[in-house]
PDB file of N, CA and C in Angstrom:
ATOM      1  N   UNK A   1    -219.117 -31.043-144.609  1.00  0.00           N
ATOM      2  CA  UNK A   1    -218.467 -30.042-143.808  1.00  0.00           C
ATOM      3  C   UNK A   1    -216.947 -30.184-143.971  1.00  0.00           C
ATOM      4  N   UNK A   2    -216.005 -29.054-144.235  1.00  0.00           N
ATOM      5  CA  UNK A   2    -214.591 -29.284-144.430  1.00  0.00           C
ATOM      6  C   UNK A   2    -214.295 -28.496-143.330  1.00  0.00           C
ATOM      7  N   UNK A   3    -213.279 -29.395-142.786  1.00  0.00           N
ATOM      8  CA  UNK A   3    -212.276 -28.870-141.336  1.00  0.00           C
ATOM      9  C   UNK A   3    -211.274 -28.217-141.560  1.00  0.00           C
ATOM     10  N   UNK A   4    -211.190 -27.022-140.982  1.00  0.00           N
ATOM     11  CA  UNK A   4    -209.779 -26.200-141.506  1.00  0.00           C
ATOM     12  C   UNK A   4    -209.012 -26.721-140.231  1.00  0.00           C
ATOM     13  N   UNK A   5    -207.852 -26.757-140.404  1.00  0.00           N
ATOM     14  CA  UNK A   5    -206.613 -27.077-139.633  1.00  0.00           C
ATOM     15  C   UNK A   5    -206.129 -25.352-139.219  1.00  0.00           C
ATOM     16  N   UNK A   6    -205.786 -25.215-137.874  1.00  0.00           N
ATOM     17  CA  UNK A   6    -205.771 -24.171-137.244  1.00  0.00           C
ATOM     18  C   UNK A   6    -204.083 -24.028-137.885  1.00  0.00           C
ATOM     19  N   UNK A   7    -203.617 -22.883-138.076  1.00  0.00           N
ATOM     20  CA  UNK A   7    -202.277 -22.304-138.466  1.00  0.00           C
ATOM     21  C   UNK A   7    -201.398 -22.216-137.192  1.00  0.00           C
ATOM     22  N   UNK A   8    -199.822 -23.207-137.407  1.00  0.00           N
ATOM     23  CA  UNK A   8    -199.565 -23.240-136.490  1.00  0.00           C
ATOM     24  C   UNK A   8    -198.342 -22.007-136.164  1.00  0.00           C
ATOM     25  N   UNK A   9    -197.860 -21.348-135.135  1.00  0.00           N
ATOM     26  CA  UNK A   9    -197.143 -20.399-135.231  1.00  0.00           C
ATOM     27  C   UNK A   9    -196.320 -20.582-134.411  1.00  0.00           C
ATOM     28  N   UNK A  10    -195.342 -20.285-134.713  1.00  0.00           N
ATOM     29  CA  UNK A  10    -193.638 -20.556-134.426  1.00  0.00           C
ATOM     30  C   UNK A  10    -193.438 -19.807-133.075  1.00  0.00           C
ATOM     31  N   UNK A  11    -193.803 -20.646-132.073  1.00  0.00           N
ATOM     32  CA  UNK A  11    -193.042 -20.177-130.580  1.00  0.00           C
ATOM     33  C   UNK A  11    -191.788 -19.437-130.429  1.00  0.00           C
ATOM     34  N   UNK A  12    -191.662 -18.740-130.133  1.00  0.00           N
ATOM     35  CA  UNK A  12    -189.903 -17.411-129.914  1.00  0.00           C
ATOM     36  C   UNK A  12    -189.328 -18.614-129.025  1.00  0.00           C
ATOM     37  N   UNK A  13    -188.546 -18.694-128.869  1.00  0.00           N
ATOM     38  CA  UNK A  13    -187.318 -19.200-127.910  1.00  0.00           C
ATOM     39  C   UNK A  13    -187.182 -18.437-126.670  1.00  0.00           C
ATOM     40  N   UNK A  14    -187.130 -19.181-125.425  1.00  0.00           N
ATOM     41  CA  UNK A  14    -187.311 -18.112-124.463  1.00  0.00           C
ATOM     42  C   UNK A  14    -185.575 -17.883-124.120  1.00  0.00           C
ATOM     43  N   UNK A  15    -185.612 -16.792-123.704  1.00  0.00           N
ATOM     44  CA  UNK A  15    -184.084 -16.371-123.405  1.00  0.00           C
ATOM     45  C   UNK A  15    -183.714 -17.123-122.575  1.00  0.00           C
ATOM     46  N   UNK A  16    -182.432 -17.543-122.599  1.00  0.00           N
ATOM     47  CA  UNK A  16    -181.318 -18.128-121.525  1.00  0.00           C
ATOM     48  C   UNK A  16    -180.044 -17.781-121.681  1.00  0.00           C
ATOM     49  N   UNK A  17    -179.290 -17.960-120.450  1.00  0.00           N
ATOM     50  CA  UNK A  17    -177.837 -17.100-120.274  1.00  0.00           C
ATOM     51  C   UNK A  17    -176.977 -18.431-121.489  1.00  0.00           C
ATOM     52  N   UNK A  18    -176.130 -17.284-122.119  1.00  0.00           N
ATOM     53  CA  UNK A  18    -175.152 -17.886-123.390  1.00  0.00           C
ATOM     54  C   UNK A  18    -175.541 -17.891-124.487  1.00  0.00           C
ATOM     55  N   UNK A  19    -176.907 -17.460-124.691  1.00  0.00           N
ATOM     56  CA  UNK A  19    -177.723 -17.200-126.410  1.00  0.00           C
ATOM     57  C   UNK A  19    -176.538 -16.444-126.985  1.00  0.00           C
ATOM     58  N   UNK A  20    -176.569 -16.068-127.869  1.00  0.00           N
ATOM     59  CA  UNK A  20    -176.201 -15.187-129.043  1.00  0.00           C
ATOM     60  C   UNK A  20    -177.506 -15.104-130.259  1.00  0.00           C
ATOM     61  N   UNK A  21    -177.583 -13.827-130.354  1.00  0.00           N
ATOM     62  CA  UNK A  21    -178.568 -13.528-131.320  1.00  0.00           C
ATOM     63  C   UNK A  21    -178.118 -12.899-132.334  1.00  0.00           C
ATOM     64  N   UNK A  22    -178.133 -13.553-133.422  1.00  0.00           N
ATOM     65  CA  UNK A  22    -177.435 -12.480-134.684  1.00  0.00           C
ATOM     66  C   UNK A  22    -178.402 -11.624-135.407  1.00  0.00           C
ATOM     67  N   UNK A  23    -178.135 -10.508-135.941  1.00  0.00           N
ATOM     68  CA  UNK A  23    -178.831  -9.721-136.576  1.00  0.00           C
ATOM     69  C   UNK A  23    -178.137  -9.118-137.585  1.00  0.00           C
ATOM     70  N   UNK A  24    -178.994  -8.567-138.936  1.00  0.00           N
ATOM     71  CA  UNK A  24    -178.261  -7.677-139.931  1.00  0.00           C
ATOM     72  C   UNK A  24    -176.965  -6.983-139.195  1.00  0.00           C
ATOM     73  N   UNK A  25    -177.098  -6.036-138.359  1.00  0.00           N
ATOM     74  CA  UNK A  25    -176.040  -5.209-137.430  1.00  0.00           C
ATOM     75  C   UNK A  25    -175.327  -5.493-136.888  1.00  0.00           C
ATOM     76  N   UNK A  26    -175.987  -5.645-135.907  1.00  0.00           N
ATOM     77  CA  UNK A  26    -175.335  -6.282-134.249  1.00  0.00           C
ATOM     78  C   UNK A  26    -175.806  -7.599-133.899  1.00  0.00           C
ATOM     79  N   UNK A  27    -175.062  -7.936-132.693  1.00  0.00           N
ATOM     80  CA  UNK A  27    -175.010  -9.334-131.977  1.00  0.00           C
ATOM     81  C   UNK A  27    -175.785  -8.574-131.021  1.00  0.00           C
ATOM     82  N   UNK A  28    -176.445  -9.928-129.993  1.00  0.00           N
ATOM     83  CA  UNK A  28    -176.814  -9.811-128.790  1.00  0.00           C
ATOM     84  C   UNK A  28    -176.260 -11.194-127.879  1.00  0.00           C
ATOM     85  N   UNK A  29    -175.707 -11.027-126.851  1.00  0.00           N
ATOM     86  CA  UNK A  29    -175.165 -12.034-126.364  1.00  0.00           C
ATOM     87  C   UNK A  29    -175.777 -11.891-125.349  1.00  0.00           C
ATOM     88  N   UNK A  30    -176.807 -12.967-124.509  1.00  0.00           N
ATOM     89  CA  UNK A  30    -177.335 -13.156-123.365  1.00  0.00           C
ATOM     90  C   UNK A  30    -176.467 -13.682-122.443  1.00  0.00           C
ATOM     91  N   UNK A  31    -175.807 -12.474-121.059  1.00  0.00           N
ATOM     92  CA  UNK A  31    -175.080 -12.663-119.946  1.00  0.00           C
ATOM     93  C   UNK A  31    -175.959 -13.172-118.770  1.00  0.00           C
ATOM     94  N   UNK A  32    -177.243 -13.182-118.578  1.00  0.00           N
ATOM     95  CA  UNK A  32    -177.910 -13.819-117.019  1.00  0.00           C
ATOM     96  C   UNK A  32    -179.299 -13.471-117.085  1.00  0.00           C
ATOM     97  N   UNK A  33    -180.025 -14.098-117.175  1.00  0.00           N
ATOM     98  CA  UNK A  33    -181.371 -14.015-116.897  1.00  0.00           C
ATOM     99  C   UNK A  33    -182.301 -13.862-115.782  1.00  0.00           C
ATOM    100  N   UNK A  34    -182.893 -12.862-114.981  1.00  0.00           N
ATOM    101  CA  UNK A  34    -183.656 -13.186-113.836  1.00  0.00           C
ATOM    102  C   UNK A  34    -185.047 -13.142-114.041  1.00  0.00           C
ATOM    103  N   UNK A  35    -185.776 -12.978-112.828  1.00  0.00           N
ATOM    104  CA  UNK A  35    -187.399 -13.062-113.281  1.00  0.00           C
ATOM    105  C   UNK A  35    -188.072 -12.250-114.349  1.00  0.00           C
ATOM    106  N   UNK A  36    -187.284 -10.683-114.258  1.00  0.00           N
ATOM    107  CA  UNK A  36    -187.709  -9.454-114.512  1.00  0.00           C
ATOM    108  C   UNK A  36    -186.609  -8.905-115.706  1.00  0.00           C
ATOM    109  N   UNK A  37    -185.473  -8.969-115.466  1.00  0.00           N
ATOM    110  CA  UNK A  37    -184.113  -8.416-116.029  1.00  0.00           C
ATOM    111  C   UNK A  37    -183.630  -9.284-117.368  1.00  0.00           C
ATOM    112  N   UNK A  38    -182.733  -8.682-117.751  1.00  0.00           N
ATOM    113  CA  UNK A  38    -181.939  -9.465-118.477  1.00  0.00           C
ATOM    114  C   UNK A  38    -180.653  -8.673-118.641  1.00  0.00           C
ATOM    115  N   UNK A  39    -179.325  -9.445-118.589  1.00  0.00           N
ATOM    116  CA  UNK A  39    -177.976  -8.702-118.737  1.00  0.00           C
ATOM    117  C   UNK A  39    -177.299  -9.218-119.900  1.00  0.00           C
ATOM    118  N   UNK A  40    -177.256  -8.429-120.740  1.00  0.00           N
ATOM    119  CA  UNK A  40    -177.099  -8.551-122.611  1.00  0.00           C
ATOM    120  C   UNK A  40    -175.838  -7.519-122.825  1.00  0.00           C
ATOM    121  N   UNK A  41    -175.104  -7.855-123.808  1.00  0.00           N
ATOM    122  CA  UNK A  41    -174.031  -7.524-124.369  1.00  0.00           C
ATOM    123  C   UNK A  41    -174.616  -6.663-125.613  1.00  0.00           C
ATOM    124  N   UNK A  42    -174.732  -5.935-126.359  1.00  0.00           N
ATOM    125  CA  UNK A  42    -175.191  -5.283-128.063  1.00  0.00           C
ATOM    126  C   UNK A  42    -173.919  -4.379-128.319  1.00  0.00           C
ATOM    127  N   UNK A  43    -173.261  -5.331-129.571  1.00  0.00           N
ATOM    128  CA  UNK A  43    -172.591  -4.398-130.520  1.00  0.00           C
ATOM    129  C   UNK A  43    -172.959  -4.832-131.673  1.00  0.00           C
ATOM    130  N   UNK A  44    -171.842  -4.598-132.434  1.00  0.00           N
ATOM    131  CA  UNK A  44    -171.283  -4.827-133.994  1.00  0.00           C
ATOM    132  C   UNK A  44    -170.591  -6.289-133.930  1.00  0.00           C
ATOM    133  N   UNK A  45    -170.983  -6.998-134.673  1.00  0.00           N
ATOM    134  CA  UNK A  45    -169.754  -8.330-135.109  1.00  0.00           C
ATOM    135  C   UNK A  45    -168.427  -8.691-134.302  1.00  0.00           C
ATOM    136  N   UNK A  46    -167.719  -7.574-135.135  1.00  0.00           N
ATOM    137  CA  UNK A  46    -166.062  -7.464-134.882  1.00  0.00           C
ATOM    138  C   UNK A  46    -165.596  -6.035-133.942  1.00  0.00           C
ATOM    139  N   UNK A  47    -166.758  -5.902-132.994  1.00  0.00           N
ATOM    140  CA  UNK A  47    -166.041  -4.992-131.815  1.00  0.00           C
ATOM    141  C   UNK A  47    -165.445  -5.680-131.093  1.00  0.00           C
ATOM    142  N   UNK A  48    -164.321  -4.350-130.736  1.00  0.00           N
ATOM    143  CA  UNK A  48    -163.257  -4.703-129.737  1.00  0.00           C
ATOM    144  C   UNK A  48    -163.863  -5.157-127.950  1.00  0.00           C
ATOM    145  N   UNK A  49    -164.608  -3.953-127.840  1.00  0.00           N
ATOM    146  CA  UNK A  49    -165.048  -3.713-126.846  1.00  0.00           C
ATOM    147  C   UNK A  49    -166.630  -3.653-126.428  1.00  0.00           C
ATOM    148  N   UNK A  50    -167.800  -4.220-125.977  1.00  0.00           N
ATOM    149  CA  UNK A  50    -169.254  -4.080-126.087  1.00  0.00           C
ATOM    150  C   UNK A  50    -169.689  -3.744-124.360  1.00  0.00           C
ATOM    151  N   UNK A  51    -170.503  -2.936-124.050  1.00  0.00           N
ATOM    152  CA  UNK A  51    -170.631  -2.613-123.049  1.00  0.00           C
ATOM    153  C   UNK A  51    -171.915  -3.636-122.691  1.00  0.00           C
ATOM    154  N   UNK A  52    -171.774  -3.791-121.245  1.00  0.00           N
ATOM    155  CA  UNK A  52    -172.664  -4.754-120.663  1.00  0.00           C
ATOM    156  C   UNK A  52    -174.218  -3.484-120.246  1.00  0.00           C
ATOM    157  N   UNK A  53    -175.470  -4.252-120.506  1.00  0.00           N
ATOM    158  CA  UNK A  53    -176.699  -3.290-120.532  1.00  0.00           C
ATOM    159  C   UNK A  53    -177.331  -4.175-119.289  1.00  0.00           C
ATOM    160  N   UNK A  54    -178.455  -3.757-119.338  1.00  0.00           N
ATOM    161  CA  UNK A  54    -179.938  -4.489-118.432  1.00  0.00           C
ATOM    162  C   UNK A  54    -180.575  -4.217-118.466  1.00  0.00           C
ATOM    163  N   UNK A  55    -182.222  -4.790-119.403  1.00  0.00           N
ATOM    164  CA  UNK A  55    -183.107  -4.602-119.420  1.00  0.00           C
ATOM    165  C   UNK A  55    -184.461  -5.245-119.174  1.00  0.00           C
ATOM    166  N   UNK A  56    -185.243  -4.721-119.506  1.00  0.00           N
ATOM    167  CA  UNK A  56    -186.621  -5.842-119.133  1.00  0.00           C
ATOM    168  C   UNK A  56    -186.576  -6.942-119.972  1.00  0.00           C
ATOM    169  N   UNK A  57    -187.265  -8.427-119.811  1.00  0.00           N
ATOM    170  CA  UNK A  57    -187.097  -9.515-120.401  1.00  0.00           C
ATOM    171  C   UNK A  57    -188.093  -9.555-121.705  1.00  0.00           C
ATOM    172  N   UNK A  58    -189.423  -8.709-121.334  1.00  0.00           N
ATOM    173  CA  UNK A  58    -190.380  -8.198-122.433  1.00  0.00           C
ATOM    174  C   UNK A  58    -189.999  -7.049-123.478  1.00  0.00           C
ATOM    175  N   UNK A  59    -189.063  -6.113-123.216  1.00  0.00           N
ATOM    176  CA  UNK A  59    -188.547  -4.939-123.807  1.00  0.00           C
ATOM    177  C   UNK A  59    -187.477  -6.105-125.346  1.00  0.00           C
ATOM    178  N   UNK A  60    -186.918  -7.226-124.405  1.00  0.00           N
ATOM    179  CA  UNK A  60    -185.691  -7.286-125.220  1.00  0.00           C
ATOM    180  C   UNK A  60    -186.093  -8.439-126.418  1.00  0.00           C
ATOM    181  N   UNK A  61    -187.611  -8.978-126.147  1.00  0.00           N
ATOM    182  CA  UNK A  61    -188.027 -10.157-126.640  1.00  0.00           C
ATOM    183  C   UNK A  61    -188.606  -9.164-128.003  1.00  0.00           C
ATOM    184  N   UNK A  62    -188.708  -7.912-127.869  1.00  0.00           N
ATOM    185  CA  UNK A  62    -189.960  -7.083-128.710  1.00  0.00           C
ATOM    186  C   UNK A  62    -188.676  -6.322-129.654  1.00  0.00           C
ATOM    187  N   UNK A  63    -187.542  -6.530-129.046  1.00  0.00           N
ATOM    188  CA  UNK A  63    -186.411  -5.723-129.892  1.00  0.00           C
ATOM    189  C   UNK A  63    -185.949  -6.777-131.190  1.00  0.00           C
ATOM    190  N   UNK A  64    -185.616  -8.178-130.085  1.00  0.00           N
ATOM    191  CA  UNK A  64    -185.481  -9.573-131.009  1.00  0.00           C
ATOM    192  C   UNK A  64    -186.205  -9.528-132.568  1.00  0.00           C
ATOM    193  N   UNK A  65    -188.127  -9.323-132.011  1.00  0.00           N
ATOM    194  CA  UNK A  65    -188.427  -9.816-132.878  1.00  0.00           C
ATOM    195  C   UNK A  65    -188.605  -8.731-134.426  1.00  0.00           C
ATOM    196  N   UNK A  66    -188.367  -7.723-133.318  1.00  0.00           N
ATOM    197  CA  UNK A  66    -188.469  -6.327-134.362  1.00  0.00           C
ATOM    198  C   UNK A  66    -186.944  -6.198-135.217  1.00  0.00           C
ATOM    199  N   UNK A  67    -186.147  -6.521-135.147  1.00  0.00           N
ATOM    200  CA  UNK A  67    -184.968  -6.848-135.871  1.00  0.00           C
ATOM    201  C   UNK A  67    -184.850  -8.017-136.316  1.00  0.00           C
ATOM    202  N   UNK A  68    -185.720  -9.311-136.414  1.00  0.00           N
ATOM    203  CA  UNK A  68    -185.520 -10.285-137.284  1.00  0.00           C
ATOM    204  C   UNK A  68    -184.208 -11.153-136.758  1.00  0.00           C
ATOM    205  N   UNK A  69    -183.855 -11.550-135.305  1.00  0.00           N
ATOM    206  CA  UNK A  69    -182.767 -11.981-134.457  1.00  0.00           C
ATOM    207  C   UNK A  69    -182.656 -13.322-135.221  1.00  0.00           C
ATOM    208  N   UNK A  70    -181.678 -14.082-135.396  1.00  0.00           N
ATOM    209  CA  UNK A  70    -181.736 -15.479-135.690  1.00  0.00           C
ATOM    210  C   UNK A  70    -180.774 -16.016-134.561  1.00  0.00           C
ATOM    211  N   UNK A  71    -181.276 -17.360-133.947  1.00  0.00           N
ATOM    212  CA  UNK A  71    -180.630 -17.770-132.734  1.00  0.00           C
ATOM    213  C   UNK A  71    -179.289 -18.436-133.224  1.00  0.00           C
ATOM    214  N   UNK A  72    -178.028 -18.343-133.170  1.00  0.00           N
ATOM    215  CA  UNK A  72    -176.749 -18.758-133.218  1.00  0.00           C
ATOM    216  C   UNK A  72    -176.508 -20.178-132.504  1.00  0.00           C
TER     217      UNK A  72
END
């Protein structure tokens, strides 16, 4: 009988306030985390100015992984 070894898969990082997430595009900079929310920064690199957002903590984990985020 040969034992297959189960495939192991790379846990996401759970969000916390001060991440930076880089992406092809834009940054994401994690401002505060609550149960439900999250208050995130999204621009470009070298903007002047990035407006502060808030969204769900599941919405922003599904954006992460759908853009290929790498943790900074």
């Amino acid at each position: 009988m040969i034992k297959i070894k189960p495939t192991r898969r790379i846990r996401p990082q759970p969000l916390e306030a001060g991440q930076l997430w880089r992406m092809a595009e834009a940054n994401l900079q994690v401002e505060m985390v609550g149960k439900l929310l999250v208050h995130y920064k999204l621009g470009k690199p070298n903007a002047v100015r990035v407006a502060n957002s808030c969204s769900g903590i599941k919405t922003i984990e599904k954006y992460l992984k759908a853009n290929k985020a790498v943790l900074v």
